[in-house]
PDB file of N, CA and C in Angstrom:
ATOM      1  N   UNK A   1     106.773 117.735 105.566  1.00  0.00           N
ATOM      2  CA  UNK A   1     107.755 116.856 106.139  1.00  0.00           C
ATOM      3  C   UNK A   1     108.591 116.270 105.003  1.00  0.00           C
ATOM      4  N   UNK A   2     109.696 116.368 105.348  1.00  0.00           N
ATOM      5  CA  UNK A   2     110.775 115.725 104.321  1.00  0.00           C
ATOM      6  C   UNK A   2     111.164 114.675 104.429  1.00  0.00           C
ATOM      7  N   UNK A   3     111.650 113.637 104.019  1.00  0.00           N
ATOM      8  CA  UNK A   3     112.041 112.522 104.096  1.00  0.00           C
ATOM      9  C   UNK A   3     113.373 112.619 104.492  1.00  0.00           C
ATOM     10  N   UNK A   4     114.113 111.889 104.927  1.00  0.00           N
ATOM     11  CA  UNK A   4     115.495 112.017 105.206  1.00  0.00           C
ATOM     12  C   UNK A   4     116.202 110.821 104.098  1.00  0.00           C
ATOM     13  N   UNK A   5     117.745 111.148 104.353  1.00  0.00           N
ATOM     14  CA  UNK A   5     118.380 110.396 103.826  1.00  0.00           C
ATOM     15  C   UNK A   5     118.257 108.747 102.757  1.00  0.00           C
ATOM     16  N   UNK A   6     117.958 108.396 104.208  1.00  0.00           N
ATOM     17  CA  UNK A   6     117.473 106.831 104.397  1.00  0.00           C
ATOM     18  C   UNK A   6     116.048 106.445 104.080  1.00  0.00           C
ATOM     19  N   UNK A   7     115.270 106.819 104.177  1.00  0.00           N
ATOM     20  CA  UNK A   7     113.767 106.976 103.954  1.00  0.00           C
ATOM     21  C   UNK A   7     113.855 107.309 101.884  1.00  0.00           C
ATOM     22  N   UNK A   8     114.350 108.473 102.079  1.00  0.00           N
ATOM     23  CA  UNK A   8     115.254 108.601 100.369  1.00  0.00           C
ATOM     24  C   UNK A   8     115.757 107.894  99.750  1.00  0.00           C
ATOM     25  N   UNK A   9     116.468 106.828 100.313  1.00  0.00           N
ATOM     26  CA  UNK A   9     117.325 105.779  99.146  1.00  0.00           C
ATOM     27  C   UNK A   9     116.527 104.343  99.271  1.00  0.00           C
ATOM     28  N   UNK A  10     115.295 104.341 100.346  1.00  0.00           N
ATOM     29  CA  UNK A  10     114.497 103.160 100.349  1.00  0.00           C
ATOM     30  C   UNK A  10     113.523 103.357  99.300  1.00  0.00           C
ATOM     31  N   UNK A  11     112.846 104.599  99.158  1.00  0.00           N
ATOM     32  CA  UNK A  11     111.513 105.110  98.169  1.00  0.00           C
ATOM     33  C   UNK A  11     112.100 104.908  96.686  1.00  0.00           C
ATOM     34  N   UNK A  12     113.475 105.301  96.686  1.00  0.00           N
ATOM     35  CA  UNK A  12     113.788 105.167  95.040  1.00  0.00           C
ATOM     36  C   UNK A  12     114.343 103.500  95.028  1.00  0.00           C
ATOM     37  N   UNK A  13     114.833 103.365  95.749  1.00  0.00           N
ATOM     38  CA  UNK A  13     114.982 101.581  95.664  1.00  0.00           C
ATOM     39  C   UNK A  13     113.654 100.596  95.208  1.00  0.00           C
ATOM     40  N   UNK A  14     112.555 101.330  95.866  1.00  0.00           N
ATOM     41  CA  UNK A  14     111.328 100.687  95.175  1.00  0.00           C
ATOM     42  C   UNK A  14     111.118 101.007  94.270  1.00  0.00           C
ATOM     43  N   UNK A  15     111.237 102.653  93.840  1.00  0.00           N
ATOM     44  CA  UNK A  15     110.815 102.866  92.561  1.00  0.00           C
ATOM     45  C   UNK A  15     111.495 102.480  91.675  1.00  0.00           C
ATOM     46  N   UNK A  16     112.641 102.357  91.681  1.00  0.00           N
ATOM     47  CA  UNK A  16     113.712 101.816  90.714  1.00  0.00           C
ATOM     48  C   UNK A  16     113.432  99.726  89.996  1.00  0.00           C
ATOM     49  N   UNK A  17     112.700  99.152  91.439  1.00  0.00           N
ATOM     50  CA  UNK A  17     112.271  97.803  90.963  1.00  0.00           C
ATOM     51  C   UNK A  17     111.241  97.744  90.544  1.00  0.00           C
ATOM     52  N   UNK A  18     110.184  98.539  90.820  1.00  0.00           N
ATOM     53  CA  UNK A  18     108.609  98.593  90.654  1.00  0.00           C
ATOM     54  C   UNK A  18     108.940  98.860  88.762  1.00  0.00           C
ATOM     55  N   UNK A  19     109.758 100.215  88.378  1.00  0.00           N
ATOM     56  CA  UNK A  19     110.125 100.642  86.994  1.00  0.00           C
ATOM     57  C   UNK A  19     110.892  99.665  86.097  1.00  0.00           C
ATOM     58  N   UNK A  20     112.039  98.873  86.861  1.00  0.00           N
ATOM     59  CA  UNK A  20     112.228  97.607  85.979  1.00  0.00           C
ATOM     60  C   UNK A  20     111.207  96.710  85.814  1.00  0.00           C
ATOM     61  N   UNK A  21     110.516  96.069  86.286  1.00  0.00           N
ATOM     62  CA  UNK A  21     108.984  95.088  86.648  1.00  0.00           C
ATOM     63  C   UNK A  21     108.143  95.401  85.580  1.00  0.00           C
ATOM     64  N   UNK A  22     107.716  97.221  85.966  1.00  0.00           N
ATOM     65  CA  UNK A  22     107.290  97.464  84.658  1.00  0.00           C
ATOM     66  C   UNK A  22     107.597  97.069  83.167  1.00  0.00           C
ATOM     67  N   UNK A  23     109.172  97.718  83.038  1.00  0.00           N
ATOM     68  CA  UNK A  23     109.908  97.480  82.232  1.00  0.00           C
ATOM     69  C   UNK A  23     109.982  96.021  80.839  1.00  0.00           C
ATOM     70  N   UNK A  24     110.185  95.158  82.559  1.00  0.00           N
ATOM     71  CA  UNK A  24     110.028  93.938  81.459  1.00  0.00           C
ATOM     72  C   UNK A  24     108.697  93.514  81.370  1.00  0.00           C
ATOM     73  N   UNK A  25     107.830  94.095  81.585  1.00  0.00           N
ATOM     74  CA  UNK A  25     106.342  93.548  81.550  1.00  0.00           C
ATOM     75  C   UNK A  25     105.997  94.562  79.934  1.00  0.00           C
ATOM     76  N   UNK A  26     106.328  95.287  79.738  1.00  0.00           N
ATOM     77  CA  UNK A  26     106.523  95.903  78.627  1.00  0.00           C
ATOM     78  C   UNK A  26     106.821  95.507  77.123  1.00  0.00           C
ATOM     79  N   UNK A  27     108.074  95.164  77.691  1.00  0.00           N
ATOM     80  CA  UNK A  27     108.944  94.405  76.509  1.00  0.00           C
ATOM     81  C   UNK A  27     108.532  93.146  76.359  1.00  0.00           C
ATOM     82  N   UNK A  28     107.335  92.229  76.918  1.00  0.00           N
ATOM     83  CA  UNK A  28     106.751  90.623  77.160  1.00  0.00           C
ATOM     84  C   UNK A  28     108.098  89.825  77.743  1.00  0.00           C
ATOM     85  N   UNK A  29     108.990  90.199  78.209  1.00  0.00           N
ATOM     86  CA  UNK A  29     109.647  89.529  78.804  1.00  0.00           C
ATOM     87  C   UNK A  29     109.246  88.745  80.369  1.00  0.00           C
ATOM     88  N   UNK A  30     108.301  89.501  80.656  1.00  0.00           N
ATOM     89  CA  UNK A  30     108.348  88.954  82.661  1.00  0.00           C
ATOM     90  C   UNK A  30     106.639  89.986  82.546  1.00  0.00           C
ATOM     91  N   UNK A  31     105.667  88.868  82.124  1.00  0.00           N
ATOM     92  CA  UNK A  31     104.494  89.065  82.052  1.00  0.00           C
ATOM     93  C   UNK A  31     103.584  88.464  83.407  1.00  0.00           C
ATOM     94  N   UNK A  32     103.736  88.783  84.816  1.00  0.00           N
ATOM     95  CA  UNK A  32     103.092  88.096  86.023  1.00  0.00           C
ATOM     96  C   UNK A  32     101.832  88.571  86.629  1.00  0.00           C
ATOM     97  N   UNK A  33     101.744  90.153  86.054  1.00  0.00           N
ATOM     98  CA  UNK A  33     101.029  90.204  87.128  1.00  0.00           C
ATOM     99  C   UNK A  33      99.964  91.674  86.346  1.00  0.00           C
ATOM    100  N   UNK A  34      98.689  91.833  86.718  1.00  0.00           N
ATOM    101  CA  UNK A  34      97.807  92.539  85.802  1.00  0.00           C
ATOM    102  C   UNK A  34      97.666  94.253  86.516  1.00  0.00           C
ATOM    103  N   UNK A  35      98.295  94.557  87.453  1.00  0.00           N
ATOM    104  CA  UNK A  35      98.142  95.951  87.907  1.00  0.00           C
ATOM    105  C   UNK A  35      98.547  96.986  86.993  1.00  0.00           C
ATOM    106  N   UNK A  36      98.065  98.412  87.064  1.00  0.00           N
ATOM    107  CA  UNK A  36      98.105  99.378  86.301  1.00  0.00           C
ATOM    108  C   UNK A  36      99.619 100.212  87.190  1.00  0.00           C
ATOM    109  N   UNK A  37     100.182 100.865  86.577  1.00  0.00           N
ATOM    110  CA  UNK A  37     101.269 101.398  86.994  1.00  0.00           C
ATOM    111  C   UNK A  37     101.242 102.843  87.937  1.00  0.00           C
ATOM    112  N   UNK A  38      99.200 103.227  87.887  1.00  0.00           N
ATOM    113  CA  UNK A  38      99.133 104.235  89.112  1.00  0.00           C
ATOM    114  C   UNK A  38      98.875 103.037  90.519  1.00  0.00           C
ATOM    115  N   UNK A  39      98.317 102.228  90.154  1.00  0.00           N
ATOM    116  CA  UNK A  39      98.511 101.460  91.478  1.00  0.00           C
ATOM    117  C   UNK A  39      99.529 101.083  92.340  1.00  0.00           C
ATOM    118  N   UNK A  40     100.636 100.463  91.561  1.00  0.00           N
ATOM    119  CA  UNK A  40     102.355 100.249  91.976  1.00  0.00           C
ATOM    120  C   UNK A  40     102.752 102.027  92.543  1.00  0.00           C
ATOM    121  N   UNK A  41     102.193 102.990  92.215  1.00  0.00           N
ATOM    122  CA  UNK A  41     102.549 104.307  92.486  1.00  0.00           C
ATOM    123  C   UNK A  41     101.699 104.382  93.582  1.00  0.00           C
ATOM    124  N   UNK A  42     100.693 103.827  93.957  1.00  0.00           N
ATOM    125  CA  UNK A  42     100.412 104.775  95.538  1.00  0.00           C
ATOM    126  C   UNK A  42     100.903 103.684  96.153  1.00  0.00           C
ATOM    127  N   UNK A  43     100.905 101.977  96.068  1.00  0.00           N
ATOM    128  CA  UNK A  43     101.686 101.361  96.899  1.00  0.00           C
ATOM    129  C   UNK A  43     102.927 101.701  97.448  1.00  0.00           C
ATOM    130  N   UNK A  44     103.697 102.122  96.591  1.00  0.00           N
ATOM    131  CA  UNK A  44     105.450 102.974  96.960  1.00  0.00           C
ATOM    132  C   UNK A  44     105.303 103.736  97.884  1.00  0.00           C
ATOM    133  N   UNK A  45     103.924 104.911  97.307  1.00  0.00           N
ATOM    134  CA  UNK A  45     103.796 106.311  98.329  1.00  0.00           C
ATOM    135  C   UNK A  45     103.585 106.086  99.573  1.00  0.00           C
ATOM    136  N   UNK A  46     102.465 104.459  99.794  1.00  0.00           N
ATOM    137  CA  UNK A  46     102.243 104.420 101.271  1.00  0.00           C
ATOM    138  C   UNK A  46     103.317 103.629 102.173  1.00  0.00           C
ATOM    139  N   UNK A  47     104.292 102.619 101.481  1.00  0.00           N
ATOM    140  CA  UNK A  47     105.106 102.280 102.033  1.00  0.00           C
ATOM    141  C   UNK A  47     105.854 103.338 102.177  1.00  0.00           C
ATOM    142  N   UNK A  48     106.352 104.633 101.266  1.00  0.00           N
ATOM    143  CA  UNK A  48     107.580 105.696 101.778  1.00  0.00           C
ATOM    144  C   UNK A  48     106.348 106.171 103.007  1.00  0.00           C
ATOM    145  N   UNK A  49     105.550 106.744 103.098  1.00  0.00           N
ATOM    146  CA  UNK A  49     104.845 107.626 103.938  1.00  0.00           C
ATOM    147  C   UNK A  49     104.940 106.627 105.469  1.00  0.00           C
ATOM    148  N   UNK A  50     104.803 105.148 105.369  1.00  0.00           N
ATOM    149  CA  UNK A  50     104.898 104.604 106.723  1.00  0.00           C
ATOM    150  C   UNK A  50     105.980 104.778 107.203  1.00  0.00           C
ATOM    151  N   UNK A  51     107.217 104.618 106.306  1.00  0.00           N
ATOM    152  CA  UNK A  51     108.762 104.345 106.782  1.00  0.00           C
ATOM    153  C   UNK A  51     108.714 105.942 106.915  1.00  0.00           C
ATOM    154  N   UNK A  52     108.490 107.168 106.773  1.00  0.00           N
ATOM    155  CA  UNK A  52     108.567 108.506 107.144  1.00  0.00           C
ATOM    156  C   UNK A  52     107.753 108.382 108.900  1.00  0.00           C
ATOM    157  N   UNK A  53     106.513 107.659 108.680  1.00  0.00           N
ATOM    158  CA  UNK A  53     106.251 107.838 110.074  1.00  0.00           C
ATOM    159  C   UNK A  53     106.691 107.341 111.132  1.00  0.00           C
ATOM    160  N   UNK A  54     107.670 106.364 111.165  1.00  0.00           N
ATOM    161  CA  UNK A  54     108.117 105.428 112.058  1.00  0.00           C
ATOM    162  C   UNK A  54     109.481 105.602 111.773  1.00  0.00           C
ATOM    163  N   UNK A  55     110.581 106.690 111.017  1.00  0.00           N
ATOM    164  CA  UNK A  55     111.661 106.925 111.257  1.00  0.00           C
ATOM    165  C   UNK A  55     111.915 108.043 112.126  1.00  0.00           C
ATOM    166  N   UNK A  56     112.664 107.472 113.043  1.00  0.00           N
ATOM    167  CA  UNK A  56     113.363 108.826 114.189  1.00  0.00           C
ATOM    168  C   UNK A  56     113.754 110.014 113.261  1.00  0.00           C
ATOM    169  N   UNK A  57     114.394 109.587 112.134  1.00  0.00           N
ATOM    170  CA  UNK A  57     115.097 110.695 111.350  1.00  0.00           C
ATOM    171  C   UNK A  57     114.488 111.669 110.715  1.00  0.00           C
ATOM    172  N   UNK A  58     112.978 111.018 110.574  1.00  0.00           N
ATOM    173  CA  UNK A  58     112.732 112.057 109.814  1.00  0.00           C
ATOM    174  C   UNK A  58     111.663 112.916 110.758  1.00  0.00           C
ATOM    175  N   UNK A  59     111.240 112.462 111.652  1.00  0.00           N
ATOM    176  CA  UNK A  59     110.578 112.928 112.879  1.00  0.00           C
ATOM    177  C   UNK A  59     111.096 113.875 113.626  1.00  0.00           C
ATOM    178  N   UNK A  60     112.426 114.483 113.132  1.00  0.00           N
ATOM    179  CA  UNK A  60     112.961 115.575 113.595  1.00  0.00           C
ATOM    180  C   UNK A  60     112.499 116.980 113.621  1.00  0.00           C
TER     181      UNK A  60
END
């Protein structure tokens, strides 16, 4: 099953904040929070995988 469009620009929208977050947690700029960066990675996967199951679009 493929993701559609929309389902597509929501998954990289997370990944894109989850990777800044990282980012400045990196650089000691924005030090909050103690998770490992495969964890933030299946959180993304199961939020894209819900929004795949509950979009009309991609249920095609």
């Amino acid at each position: 099953m493929m993701p559609c469009k929309k389902c597509s620009g929501v998954c990289g929208a997370i990944f894109l904040v989850i990777g800044i977050l990282f980012l400045l947690q990196d650089l000691s700029i924005w030090n909050f929070w103690g998770i490992n960066w495969y964890t933030a990675l299946f959180i993304v996967l199961g939020i894209g995988k819900i929004a795949m199951g509950k979009c009309p679009d991609c249920q095609k």
